[in-house]
Protein backbone atom coordinates (compact mmCIF):
# COMPACT_ATOMS: atom_id res chain seq x y z
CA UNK A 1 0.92 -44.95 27.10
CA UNK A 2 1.48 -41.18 27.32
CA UNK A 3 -0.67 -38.40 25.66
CA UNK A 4 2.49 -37.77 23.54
CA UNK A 5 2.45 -41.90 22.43
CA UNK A 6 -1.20 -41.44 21.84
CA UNK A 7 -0.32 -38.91 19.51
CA UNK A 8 2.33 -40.34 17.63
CA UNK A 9 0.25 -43.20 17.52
CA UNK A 10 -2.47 -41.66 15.51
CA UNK A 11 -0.07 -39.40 13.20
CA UNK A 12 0.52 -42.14 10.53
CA UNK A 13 -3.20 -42.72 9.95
CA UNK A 14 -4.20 -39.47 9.82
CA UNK A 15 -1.59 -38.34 6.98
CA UNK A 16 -2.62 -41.13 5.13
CA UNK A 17 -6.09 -40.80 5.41
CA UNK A 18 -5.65 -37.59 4.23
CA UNK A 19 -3.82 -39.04 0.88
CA UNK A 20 -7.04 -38.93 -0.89
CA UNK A 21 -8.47 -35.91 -0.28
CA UNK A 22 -5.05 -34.44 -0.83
CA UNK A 23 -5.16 -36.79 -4.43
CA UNK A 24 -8.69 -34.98 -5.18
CA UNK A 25 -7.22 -31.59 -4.60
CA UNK A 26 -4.46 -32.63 -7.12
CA UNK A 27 -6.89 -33.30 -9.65
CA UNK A 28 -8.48 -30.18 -10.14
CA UNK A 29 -5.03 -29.02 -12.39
CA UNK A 30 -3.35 -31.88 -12.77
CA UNK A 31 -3.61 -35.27 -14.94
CA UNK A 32 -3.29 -38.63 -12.81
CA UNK A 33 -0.36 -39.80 -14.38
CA UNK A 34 1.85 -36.93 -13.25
CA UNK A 35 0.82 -36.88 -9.22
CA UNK A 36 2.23 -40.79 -8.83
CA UNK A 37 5.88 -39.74 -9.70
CA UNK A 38 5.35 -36.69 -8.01
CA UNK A 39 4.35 -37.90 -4.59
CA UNK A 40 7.02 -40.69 -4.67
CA UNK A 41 10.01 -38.69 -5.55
CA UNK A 42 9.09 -36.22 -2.80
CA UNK A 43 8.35 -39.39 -0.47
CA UNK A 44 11.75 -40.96 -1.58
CA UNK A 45 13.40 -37.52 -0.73
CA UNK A 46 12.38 -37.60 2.60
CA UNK A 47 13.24 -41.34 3.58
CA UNK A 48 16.58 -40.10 1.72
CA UNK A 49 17.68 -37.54 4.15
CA UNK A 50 17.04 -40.58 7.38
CA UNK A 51 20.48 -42.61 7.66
CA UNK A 52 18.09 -45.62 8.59
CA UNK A 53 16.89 -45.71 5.00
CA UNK A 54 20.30 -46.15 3.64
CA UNK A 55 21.48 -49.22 5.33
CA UNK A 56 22.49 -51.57 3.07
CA UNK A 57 20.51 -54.58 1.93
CA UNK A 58 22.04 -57.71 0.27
CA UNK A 59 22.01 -58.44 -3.65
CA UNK A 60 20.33 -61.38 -3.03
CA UNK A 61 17.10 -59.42 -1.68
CA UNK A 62 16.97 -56.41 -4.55
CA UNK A 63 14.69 -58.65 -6.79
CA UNK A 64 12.29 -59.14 -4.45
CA UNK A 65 12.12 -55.25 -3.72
CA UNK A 66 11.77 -54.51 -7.54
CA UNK A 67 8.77 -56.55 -7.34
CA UNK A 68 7.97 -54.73 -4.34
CA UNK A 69 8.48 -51.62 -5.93
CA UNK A 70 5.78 -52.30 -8.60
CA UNK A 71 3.01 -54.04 -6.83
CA UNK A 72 3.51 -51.75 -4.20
CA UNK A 73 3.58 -48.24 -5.01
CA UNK A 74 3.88 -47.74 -8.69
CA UNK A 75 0.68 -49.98 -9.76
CA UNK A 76 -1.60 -49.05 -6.57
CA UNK A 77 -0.78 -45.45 -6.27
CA UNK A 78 -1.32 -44.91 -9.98
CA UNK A 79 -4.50 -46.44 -9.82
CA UNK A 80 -5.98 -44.02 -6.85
CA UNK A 81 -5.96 -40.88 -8.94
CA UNK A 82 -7.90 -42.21 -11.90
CA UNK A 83 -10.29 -44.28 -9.56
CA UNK A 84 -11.04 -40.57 -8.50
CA UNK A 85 -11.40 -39.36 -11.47
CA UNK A 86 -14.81 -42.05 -11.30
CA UNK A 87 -15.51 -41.80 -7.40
CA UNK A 88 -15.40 -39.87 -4.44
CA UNK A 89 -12.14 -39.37 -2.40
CA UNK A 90 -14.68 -40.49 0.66
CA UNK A 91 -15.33 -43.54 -1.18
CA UNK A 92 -11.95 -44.47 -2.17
CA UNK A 93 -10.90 -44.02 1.61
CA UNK A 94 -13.42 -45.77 3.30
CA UNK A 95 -12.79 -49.00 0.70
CA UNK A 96 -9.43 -48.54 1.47
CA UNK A 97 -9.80 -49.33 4.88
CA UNK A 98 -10.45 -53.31 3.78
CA UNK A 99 -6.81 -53.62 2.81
CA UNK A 100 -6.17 -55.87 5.59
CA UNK A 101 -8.77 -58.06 4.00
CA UNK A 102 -7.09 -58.59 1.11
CA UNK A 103 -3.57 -59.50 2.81
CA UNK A 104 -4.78 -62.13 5.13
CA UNK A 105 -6.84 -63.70 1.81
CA UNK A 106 -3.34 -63.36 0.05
CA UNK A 107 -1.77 -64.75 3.14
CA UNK A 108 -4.05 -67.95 3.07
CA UNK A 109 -3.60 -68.57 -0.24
CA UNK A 110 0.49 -68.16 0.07
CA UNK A 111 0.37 -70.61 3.15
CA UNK A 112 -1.92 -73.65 1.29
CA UNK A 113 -4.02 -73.90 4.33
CA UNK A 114 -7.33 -72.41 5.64
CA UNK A 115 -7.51 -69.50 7.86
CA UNK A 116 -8.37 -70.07 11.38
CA UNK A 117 -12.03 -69.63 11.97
CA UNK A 118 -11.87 -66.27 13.76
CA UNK A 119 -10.01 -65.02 10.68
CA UNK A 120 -12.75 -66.70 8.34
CA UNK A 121 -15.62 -65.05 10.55
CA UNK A 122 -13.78 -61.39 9.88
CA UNK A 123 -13.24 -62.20 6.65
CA UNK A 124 -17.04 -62.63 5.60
CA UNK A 125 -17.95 -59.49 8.08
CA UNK A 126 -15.51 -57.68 5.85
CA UNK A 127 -16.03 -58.50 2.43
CA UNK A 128 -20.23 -57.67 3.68
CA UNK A 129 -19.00 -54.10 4.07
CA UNK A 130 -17.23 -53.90 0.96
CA UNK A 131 -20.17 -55.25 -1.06
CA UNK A 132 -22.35 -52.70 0.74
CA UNK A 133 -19.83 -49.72 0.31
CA UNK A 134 -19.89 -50.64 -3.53
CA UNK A 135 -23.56 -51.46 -3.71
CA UNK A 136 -24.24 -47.23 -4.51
CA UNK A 137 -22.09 -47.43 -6.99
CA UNK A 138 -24.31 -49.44 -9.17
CA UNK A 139 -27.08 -47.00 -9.41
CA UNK A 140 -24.19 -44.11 -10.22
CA UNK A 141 -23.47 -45.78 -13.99
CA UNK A 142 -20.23 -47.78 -15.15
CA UNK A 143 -17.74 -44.93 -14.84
CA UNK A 144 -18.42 -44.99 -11.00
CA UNK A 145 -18.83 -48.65 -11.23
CA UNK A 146 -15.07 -48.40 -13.34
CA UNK A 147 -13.29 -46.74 -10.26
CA UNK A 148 -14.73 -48.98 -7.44
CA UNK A 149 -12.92 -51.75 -9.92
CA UNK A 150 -9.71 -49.72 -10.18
CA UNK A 151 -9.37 -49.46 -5.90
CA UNK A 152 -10.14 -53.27 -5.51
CA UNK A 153 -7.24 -53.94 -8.19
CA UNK A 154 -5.08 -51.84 -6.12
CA UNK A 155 -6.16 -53.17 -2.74
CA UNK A 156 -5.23 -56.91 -4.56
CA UNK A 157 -2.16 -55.10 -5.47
CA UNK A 158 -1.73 -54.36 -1.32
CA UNK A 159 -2.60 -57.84 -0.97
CA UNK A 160 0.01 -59.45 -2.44
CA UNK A 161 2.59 -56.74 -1.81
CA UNK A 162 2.28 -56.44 1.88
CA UNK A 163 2.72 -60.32 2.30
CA UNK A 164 6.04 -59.85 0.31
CA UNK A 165 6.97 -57.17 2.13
CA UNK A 166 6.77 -58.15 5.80
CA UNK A 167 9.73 -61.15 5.44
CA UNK A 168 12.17 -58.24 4.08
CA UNK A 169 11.19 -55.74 6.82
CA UNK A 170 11.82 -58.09 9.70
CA UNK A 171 15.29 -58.91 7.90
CA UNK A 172 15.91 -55.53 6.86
CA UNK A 173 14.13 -53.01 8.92
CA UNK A 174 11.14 -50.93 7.16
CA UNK A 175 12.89 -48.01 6.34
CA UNK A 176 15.50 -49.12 3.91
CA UNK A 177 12.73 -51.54 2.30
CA UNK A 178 10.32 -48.97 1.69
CA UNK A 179 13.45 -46.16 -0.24
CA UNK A 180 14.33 -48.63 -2.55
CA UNK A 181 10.96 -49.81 -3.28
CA UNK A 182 10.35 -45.89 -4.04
CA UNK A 183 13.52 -45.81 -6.31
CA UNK A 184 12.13 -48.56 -8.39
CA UNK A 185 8.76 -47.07 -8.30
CA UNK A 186 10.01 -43.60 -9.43
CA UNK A 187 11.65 -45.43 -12.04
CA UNK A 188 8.35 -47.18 -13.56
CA UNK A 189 6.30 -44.55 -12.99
CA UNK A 190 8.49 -41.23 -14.22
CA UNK A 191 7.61 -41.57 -18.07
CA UNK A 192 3.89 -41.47 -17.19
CA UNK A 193 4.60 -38.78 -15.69
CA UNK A 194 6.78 -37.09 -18.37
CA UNK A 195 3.68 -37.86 -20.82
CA UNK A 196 0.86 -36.33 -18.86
CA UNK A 197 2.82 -32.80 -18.21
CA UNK A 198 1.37 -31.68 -21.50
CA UNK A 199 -2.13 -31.80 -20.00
CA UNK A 200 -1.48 -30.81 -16.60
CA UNK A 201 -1.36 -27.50 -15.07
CA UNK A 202 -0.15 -26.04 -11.76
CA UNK A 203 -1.99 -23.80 -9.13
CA UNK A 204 -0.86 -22.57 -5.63
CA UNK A 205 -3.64 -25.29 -4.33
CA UNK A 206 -2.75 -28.06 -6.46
CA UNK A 207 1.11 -27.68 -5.66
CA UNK A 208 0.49 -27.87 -1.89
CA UNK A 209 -1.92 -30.73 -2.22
CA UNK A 210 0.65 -32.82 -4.32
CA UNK A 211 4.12 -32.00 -2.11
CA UNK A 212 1.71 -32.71 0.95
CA UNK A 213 0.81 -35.62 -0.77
CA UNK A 214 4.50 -37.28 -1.23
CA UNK A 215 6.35 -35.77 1.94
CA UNK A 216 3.85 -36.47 4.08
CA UNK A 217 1.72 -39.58 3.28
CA UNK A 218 4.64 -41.15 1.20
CA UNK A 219 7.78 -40.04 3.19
CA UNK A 220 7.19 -38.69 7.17
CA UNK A 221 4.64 -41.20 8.02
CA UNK A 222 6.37 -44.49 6.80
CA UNK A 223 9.10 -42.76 9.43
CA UNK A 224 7.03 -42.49 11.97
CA UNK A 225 5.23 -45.50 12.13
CA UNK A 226 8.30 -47.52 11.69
CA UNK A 227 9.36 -45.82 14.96
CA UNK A 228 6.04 -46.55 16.25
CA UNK A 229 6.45 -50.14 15.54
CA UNK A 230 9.99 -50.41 17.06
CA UNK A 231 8.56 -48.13 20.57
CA UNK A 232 5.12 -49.72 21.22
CA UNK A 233 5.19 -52.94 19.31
CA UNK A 234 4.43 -53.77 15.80
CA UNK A 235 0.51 -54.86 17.12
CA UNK A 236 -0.35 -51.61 18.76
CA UNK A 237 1.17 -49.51 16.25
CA UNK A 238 -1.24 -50.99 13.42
CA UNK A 239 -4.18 -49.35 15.47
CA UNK A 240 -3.44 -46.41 13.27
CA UNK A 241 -4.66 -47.63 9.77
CA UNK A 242 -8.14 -48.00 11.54
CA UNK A 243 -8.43 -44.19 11.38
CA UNK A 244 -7.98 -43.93 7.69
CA UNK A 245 -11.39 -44.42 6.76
CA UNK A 246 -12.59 -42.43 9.17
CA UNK A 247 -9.90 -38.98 8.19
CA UNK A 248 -10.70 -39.69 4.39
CA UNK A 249 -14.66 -39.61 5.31
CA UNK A 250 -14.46 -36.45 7.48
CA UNK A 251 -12.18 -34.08 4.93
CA UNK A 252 -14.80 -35.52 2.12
CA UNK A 253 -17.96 -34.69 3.56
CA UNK A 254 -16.43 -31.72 5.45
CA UNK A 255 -13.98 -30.05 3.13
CA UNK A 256 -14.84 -31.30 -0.03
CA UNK A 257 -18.72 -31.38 -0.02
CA UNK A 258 -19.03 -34.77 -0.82
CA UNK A 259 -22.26 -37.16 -0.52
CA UNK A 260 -21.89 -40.09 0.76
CA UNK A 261 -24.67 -42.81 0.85
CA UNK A 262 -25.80 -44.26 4.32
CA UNK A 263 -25.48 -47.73 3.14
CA UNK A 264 -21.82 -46.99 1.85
CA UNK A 265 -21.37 -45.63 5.25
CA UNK A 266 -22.84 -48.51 7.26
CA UNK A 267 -20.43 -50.63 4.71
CA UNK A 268 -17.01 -49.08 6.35
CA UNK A 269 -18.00 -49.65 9.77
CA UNK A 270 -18.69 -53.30 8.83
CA UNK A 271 -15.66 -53.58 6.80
CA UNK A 272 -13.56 -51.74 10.20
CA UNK A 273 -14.92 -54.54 12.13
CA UNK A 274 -14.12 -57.32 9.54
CA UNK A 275 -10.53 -56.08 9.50
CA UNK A 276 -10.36 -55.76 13.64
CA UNK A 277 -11.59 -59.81 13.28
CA UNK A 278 -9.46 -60.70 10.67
CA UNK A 279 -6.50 -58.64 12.45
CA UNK A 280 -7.77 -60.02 16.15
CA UNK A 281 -4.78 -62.31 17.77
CA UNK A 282 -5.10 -64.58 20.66
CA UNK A 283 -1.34 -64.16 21.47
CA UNK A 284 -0.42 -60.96 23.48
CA UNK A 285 0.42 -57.71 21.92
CA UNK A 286 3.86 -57.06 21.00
CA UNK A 287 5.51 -55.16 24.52
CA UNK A 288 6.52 -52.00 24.67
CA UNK A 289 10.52 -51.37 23.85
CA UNK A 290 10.44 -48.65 26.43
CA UNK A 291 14.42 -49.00 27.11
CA UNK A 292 14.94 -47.88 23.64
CA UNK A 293 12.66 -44.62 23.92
CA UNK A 294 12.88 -43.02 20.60
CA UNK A 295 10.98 -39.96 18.35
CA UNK A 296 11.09 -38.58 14.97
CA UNK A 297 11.68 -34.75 15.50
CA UNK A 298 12.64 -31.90 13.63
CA UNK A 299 13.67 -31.73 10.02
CA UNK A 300 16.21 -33.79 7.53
CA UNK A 301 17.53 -36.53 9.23
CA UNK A 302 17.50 -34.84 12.84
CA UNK A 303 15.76 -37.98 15.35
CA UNK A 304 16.01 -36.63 19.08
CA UNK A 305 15.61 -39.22 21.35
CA UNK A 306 12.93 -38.58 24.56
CA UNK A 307 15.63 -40.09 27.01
CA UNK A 308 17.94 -36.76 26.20
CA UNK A 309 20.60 -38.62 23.76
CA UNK A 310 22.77 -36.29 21.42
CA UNK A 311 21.51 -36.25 17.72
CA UNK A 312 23.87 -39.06 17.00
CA UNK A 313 22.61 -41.36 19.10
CA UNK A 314 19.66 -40.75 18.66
CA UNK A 315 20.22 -41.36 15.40
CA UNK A 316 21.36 -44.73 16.22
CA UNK A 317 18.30 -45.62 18.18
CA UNK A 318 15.85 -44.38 15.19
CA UNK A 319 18.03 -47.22 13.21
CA UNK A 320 17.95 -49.72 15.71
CA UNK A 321 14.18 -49.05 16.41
CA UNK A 322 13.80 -49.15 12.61
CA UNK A 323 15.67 -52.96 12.40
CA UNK A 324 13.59 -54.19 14.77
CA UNK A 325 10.11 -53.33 13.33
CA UNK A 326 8.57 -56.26 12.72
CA UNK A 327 7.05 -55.22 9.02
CA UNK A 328 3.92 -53.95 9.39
CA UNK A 329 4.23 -50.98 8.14
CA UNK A 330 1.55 -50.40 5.36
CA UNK A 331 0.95 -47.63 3.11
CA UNK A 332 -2.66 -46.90 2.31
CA UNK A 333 -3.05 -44.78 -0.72
């Protein structure tokens, strides 16, 4: 891999682990219910302007990505900005990062058969750290207690939606998926929004924090990892959610002042390395597409290919790439 793969490699993970942190900054004028709608109608703009997104998906399918739509986005990504209202952004990061957790559980369950035993091992290792990224919480009071509870319904939320959402990827392509599971979301989600304007005000801060918040983390990065995905392999470009604990601690602590207790801490490594073991694959990674090089550049729809193709077909090859993503494309807050 090239310095330049390295970096689009690690682009996804850091925009999202910068979601909360971005969410915090939100906060300070505005009331949760107004940044969901928000961040997904400026995410669903940006998929909109990518031809990719707009391939067409059978009838037969549209059901399943209402369903999508809600357990997805609209339920988990409302529940992030009042579970900060209770905890740290740090803290809602770093439990984040045991998402994959909760889809291989769901997985399990969905298959009526035990995980194998290297998945059972990570699974224990995993839940440890979550228990021990909680365990502060306890000695905080119930309204911290209260938002730990809101992030684990939303990471259930991830569970179940990400194991619904890999067979329409791999039959769809992510892209095209992921816009109309927006549209619905916008949908469910715009009269919250409508209700909490009343409360809500807006500040130079707050306004960059919030179109950050849905361009970026809810729009460019679902682009770019589904390119990812289609260039290096679906396996190598999941490496990139592992640095979303790690982003969300650092612009805490850093930016934000935040305390975070050693324990909680010592919890996300464990629940990293749960995830890596529940994650962990015996088979070989997923090979490089290297005939098909391909890279989202510029602005609007504008994807320049590395080989030196014309817009248009490089437009083609972001669709292709996009097709042939094999699902894993998760959003994390």
């Amino acid at each position: 891999m090239t310095p330049r793969d390295w970096l689009w490699l690690a682009l996804p993970g850091v925009i999202w682990g910068s979601s909360f942190f971005l969410i915090a900054e939100a906060l300070e004028t505005m009331q949760p219910g107004l940044i969901t709608p928000l961040r997904i109608l400026f995410g669903f703009a940006v998929l909109a302007a990518f031809p990719a997104a707009r391939a067409r998906i059978p009838r037969g399918d549209r059901t399943r990505i209402a369903v999508l739509g809600a357990l997805w986005l609209a339920l988990p990504l409302s529940l992030f900005p009042y579970a900060e209202r209770h905890v740290s952004s740090s803290v809602t990061g770093m439990l984040n990062g045991a998402t994959p957790l909760f889809v291989a559980t769901v997985a399990s369950v969905l298959a009526r058969r035990p995980p194998p035993t290297h998945q059972v091992i990570g699974l224990l290792v995993g839940f440890g750290g979550v228990l021990l990224l909680a365990l502060p919480t306890l000695g905080e009071g119930s309204s911290s207690v209260f938002g730990v509870a809101l992030i684990l319904a939303a990471l259930c939320c991830y569970g179940v939606a990400l194991n619904l959402a890999v067979p329409l990827q791999q039959r769809h392509g992510a892209l095209p998926v992921i816009w109309r599971a927006q549209a619905v979301a916008l949908i469910l989600t715009a009269p919250m929004g409508v209700a909490a304007v009343p409360g809500s005000s807006l500040s130079a801060r707050t306004a960059v924090a919030v179109v950050a918040l849905g361009s970026l983390g809810t729009g460019a990065a679902y682009v770019i990892a589904a390119t990812n995905a289609g260039r290096l392999g679906s396996t190598r470009a999941s490496v990139t959610t592992y640095l979303i604990p790690i982003v969300s601690l650092a612009l805490g602590v850093l930016v934000r002042d935040e305390a975070v207790a050693l324990v909680a801490g010592i919890g996300s490594v464990v629940a990293l390395l749960g995830a890596y073991l529940t994650n962990r694959t015996r088979a070989h990674p997923d090979p490089p597409r290297a005939a098909e090089p391909s890279s989202v550049g510029g602005s609007g729809d504008e994807c320049v290919g590395s080989s030196g193709r014309s817009d248009g077909d490089g437009r083609r090859a972001a669709q292709d790439l996009d097709r042939r993503s094999t699902g894993r494309v998760q959003h994390r807050g």
